[in-house]
C-alpha atoms as a PDB file:
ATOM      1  CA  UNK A   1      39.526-138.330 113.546  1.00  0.00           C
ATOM      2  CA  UNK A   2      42.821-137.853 115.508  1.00  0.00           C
ATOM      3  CA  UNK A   3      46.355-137.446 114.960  1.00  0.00           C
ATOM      4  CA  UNK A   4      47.641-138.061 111.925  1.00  0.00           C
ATOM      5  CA  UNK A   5      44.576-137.696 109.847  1.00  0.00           C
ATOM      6  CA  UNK A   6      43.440-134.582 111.507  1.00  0.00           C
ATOM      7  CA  UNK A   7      46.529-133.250 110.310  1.00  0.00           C
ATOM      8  CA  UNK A   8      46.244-134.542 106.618  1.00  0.00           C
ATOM      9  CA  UNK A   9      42.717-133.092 106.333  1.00  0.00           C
ATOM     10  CA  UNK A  10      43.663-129.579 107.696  1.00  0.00           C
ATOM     11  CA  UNK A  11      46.515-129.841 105.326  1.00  0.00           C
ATOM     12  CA  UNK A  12      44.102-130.903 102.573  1.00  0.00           C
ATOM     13  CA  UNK A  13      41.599-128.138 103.347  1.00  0.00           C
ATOM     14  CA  UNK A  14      44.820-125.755 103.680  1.00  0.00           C
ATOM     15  CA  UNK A  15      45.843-126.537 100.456  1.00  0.00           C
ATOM     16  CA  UNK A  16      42.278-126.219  98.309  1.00  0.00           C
ATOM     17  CA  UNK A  17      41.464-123.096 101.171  1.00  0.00           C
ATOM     18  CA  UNK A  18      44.038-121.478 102.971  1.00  0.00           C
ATOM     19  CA  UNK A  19      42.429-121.108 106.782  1.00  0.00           C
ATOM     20  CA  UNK A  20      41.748-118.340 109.091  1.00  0.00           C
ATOM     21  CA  UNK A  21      41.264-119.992 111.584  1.00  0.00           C
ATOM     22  CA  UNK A  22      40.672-123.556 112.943  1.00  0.00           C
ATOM     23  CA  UNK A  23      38.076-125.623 115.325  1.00  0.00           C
ATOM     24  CA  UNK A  24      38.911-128.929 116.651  1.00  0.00           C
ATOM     25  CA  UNK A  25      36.001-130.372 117.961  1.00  0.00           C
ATOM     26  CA  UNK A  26      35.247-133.090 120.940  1.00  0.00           C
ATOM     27  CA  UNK A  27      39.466-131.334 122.244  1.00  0.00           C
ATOM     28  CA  UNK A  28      39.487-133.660 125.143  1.00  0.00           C
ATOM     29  CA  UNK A  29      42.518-136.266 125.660  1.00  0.00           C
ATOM     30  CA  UNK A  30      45.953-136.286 124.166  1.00  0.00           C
ATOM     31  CA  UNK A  31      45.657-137.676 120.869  1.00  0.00           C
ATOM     32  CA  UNK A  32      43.466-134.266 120.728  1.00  0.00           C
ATOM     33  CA  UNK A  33      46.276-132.440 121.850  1.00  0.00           C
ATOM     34  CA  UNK A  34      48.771-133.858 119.218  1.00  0.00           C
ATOM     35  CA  UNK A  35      46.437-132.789 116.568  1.00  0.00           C
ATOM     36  CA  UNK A  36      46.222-129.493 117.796  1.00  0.00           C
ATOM     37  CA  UNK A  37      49.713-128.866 117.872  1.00  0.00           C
ATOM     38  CA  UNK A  38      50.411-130.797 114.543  1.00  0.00           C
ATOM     39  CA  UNK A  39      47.411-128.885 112.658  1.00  0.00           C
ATOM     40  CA  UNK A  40      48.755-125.328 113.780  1.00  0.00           C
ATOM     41  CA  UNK A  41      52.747-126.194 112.419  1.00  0.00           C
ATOM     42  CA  UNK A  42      51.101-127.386 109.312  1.00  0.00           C
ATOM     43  CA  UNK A  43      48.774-124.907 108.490  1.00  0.00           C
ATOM     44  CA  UNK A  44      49.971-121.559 110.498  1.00  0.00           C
ATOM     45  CA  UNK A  45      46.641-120.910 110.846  1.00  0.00           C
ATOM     46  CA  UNK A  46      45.625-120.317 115.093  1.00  0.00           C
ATOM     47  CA  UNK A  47      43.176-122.350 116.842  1.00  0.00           C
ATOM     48  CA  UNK A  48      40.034-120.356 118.005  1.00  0.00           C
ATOM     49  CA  UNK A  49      37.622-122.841 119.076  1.00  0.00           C
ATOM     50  CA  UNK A  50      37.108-126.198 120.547  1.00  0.00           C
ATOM     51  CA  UNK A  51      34.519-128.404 120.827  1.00  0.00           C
ATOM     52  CA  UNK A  52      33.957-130.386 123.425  1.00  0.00           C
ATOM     53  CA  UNK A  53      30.936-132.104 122.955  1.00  0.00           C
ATOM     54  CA  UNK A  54      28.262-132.495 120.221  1.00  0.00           C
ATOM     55  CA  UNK A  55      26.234-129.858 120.725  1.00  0.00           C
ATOM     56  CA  UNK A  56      26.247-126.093 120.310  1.00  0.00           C
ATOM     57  CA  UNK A  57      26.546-124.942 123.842  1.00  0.00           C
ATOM     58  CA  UNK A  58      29.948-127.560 123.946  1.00  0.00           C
ATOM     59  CA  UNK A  59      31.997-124.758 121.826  1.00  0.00           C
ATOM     60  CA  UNK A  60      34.010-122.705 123.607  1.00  0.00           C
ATOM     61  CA  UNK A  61      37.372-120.721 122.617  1.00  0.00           C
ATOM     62  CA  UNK A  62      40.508-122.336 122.339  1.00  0.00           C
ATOM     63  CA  UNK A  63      42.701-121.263 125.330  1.00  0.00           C
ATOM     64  CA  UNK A  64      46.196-122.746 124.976  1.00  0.00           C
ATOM     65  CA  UNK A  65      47.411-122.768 128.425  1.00  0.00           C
ATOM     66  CA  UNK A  66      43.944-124.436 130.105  1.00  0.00           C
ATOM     67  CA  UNK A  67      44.137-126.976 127.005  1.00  0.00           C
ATOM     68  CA  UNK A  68      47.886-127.881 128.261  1.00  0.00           C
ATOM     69  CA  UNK A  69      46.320-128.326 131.396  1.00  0.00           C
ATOM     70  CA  UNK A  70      43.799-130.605 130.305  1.00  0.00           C
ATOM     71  CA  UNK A  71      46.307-132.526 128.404  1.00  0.00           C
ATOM     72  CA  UNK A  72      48.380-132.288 131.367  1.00  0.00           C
ATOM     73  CA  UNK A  73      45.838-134.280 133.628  1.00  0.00           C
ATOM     74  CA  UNK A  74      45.488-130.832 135.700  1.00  0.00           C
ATOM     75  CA  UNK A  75      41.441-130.573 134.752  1.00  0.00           C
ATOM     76  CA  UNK A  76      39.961-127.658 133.687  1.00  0.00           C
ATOM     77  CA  UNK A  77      37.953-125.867 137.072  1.00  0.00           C
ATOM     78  CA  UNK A  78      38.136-122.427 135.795  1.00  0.00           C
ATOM     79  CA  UNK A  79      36.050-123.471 132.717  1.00  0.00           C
ATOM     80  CA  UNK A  80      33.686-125.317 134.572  1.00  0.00           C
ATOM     81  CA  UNK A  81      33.151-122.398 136.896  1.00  0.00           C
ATOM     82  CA  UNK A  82      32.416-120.201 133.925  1.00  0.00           C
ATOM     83  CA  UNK A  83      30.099-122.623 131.881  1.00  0.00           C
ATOM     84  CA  UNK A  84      27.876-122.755 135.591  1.00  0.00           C
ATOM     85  CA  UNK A  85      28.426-118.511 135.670  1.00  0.00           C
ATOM     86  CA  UNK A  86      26.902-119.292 131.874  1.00  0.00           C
ATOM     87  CA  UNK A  87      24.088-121.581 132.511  1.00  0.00           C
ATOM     88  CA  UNK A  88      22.701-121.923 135.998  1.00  0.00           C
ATOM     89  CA  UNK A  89      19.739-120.233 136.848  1.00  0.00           C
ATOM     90  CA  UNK A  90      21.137-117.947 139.465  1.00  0.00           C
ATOM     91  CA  UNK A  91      17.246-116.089 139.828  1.00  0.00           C
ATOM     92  CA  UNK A  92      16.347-119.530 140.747  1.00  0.00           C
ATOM     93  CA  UNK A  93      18.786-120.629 142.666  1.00  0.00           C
ATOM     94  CA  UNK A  94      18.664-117.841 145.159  1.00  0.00           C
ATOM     95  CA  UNK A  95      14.896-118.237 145.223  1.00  0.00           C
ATOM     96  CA  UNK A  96      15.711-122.276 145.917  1.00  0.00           C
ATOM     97  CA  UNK A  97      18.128-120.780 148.791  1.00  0.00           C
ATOM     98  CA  UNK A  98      15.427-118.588 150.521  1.00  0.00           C
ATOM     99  CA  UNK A  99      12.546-120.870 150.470  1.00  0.00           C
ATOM    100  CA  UNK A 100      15.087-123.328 152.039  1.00  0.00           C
ATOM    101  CA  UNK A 101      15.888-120.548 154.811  1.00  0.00           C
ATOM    102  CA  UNK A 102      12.573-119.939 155.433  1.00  0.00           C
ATOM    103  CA  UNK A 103      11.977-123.269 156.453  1.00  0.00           C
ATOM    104  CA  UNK A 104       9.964-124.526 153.758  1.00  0.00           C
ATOM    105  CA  UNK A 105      10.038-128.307 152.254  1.00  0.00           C
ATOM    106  CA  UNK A 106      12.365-128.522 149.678  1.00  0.00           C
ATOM    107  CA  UNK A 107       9.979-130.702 146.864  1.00  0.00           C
ATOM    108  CA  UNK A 108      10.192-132.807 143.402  1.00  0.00           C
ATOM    109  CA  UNK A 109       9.968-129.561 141.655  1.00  0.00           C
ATOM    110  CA  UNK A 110      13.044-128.608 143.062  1.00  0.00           C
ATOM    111  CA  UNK A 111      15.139-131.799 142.455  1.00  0.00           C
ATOM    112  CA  UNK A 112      14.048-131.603 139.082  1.00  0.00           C
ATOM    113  CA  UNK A 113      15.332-128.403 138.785  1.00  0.00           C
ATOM    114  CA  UNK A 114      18.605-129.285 139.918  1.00  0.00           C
ATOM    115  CA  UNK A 115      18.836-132.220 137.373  1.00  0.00           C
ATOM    116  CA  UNK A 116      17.625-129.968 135.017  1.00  0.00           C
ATOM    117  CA  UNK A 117      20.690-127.408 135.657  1.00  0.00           C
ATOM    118  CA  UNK A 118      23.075-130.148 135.164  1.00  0.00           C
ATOM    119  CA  UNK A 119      21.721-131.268 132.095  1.00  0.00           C
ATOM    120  CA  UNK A 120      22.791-127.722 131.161  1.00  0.00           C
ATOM    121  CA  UNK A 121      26.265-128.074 132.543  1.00  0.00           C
ATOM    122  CA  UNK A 122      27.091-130.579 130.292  1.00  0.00           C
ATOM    123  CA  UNK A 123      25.498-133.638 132.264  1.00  0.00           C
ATOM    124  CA  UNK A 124      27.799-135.433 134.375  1.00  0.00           C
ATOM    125  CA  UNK A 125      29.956-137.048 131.120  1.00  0.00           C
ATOM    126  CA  UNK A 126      30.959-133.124 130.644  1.00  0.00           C
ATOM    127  CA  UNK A 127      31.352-132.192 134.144  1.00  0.00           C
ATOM    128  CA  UNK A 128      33.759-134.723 134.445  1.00  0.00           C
ATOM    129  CA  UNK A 129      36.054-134.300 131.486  1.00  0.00           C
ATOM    130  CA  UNK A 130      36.785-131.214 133.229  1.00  0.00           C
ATOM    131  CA  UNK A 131      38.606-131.998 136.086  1.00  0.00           C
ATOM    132  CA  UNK A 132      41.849-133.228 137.286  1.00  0.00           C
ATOM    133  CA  UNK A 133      43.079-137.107 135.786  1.00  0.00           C
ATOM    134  CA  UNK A 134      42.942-138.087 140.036  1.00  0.00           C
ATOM    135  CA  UNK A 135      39.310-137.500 139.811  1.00  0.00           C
ATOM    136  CA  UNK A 136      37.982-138.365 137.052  1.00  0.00           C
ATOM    137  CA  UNK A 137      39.617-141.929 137.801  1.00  0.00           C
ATOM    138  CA  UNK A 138      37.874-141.918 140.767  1.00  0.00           C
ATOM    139  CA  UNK A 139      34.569-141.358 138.843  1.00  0.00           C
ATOM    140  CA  UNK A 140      35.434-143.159 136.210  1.00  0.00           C
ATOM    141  CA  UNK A 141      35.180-146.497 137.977  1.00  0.00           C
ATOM    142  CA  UNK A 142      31.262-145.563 137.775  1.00  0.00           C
ATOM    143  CA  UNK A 143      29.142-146.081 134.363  1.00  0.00           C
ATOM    144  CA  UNK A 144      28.366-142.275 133.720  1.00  0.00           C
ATOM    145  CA  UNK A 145      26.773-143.502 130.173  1.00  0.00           C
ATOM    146  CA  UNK A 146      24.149-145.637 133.047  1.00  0.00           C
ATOM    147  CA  UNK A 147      24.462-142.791 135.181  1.00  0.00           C
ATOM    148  CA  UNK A 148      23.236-140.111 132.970  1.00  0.00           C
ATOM    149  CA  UNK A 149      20.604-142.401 130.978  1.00  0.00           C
ATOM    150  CA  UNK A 150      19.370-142.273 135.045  1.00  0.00           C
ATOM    151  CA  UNK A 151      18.983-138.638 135.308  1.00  0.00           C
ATOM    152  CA  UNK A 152      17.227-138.636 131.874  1.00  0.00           C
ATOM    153  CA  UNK A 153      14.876-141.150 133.582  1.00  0.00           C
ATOM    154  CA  UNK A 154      14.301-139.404 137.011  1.00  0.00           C
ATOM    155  CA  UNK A 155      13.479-136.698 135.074  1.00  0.00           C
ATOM    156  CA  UNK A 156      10.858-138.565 132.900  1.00  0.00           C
ATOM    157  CA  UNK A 157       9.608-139.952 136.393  1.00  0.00           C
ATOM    158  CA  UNK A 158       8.956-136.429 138.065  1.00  0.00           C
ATOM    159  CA  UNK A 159       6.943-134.742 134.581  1.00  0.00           C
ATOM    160  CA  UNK A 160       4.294-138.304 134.829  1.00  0.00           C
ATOM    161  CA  UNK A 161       3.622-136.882 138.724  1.00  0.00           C
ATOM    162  CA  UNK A 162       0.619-134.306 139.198  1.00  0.00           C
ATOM    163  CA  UNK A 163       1.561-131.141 140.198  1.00  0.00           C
ATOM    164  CA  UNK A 164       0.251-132.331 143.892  1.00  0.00           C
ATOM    165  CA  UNK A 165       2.892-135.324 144.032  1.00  0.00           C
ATOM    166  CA  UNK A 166       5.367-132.850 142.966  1.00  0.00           C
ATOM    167  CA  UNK A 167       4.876-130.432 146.062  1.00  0.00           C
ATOM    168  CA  UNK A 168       3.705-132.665 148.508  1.00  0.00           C
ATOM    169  CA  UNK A 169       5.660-136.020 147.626  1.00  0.00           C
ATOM    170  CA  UNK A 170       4.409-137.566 151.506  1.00  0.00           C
ATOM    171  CA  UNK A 171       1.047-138.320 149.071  1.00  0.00           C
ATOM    172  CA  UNK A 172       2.835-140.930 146.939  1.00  0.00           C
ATOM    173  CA  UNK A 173       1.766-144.435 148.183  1.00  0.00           C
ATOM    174  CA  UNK A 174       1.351-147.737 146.265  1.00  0.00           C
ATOM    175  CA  UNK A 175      -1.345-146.702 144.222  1.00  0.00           C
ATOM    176  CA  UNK A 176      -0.059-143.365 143.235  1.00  0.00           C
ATOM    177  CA  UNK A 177       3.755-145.206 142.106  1.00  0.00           C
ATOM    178  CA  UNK A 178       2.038-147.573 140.349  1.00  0.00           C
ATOM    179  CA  UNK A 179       0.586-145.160 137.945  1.00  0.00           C
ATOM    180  CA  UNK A 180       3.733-142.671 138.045  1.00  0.00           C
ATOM    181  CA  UNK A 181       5.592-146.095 136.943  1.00  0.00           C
ATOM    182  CA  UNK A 182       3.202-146.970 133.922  1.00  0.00           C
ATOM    183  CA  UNK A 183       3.236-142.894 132.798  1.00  0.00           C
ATOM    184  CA  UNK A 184       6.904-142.880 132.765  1.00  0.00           C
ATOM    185  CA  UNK A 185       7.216-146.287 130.923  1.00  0.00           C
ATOM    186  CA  UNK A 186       9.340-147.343 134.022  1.00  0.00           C
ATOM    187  CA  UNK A 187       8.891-150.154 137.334  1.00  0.00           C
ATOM    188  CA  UNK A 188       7.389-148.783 140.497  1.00  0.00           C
ATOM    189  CA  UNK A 189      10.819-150.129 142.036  1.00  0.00           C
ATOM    190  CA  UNK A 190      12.513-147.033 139.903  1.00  0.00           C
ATOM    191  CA  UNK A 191      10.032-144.716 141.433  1.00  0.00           C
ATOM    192  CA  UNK A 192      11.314-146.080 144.806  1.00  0.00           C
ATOM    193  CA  UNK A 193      14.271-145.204 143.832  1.00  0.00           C
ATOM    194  CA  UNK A 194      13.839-141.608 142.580  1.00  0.00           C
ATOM    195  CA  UNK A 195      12.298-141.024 145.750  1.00  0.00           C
ATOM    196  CA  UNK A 196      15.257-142.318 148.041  1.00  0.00           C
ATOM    197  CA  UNK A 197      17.079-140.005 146.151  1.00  0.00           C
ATOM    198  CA  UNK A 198      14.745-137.388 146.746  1.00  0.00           C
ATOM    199  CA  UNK A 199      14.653-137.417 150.686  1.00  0.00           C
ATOM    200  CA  UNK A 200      18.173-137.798 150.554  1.00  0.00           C
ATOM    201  CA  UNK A 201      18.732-134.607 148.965  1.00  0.00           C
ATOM    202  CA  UNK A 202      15.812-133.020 151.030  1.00  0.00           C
ATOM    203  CA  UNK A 203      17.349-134.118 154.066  1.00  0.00           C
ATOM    204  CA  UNK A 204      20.671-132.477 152.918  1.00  0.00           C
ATOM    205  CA  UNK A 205      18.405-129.124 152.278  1.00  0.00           C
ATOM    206  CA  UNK A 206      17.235-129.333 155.956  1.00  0.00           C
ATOM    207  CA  UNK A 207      20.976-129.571 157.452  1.00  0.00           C
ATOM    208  CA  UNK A 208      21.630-126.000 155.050  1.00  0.00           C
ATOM    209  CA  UNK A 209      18.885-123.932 156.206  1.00  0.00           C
ATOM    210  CA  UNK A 210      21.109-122.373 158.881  1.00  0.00           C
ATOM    211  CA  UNK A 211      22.075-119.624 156.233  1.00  0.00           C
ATOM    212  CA  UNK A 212      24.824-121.990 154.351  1.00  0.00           C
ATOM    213  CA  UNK A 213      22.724-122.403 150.795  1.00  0.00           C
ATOM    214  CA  UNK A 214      22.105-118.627 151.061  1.00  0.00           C
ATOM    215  CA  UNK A 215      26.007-117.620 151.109  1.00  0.00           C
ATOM    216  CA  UNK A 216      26.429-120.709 148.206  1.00  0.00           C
ATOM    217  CA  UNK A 217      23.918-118.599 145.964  1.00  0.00           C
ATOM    218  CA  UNK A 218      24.944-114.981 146.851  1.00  0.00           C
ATOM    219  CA  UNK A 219      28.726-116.336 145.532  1.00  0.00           C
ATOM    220  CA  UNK A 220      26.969-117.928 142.884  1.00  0.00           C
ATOM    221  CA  UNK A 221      26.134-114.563 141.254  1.00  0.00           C
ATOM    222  CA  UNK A 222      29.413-113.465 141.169  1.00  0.00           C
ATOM    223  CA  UNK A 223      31.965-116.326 141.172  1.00  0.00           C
ATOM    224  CA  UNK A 224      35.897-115.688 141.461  1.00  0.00           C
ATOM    225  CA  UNK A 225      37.742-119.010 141.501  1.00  0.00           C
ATOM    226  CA  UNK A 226      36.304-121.816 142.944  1.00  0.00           C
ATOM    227  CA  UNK A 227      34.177-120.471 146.282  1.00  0.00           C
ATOM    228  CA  UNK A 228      30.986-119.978 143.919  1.00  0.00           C
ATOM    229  CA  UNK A 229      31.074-123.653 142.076  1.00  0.00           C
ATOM    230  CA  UNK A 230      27.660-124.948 142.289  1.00  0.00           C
ATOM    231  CA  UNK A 231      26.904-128.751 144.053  1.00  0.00           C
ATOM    232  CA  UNK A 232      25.648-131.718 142.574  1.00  0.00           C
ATOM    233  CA  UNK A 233      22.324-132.808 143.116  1.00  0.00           C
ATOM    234  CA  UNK A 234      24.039-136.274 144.426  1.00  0.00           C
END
């Protein structure tokens, strides 16, 4: 529902209920933001949450000058930065930074980890709807409905291992993919995959051991503005 008819059914509503209060859901482009200002003349009733996405966690309160910004094209960093303050495991994360420091193999039980952290952030879809227009035009030249049905995958991939494969993926030959394959419903050429992945992301472990992922976790715990954002697994 947008524009118009948002505003004729908070009228309606209005009308058989006066409001307190209002909660646009799924607030996220500027039809969204022409319903927002429309509903509040109409009704006189304030804003106090939106929704942006269809799930619980996806409500957040209604903050008119980072919702101009939005509509703006500006992004929204500082609410990204609090929804990771929110939902990443910092515990684990710092315990992800040390083992890394102390030289040890960063393994599948770690990736999946990280894919499971931004499954809490949103996925990528919501990660994305809160920055600036520049980049999300950028990103949006790739197929994040693809993208994400991916992560779900990898992630399927990684629970049909043995806890073995997960800490010591070296032991994964033909036989071992062609099993992981059939368990996760998927070809061995996706396991392939998953693994490239993988040693990519191990390999960028290795080149943080010097202390870097350590400092990236101790901000982590107590962001202020951007210094503490979490990376992407990719």
């Amino acid at each position: 529902m947008q524009g118009q008819d948002a505003v004729n059914t908070a009228r309606a509503f209005h009308d058989a209920l006066p409001l307190t209060g209002i909660v646009l859901t799924k607030l996220d482009g500027d039809a969204r933001g022409g319903a927002a200002l429309s509903v509040r003349q109409v009704t006189g009733a304030p804003i106090k949450f939106a929704g942006v996405s269809e799930k619980i966690e996806g409500l957040e309160a209604f903050d008119p000058r980072r919702m101009a910004d939005r509509i703006l094209g500006m992004g929204d960093i500082l609410a990204l930065v609090e929804q990771a303050q929110r939902e990443v495991d910092v515990q684990a994360a710092q315990q992800l930074a040390t083992k890394i420091k102390a030289g040890e193999q960063f393994d599948l039980n770690d990736f999946l980890m990280q894919l499971q952290q931004m499954n809490k952030m949103g996925g990528l879809r919501g990660m994305l709807d809160k920055l600036p227009a520049d980049m999300q035009a950028k990103a949006g030249q790739a197929d994040m409905g693809r993208a994400e049905r991916d992560m779900r995958r990898m992630q399927g991939i990684i629970h049909s291992m043995t806890p073995q494969e997960r800490h010591k993926p070296d032991v994964i030959k033909a036989t071992r993919k062609r099993r992981i394959a059939a368990g996760a419903g998927v070809q061995v050429q996706e396991v392939n995959r998953l693994l490239k992945q993988y040693e990519q992301m191990r390999d960028m472990m290795k080149k943080m051991k010097g202390g870097g992922m350590m400092k990236m976790m101790k901000r982590l715990g107590g962001m202020k503005g951007l210094g503490g954002m979490p990376k992407m697994p990719f």
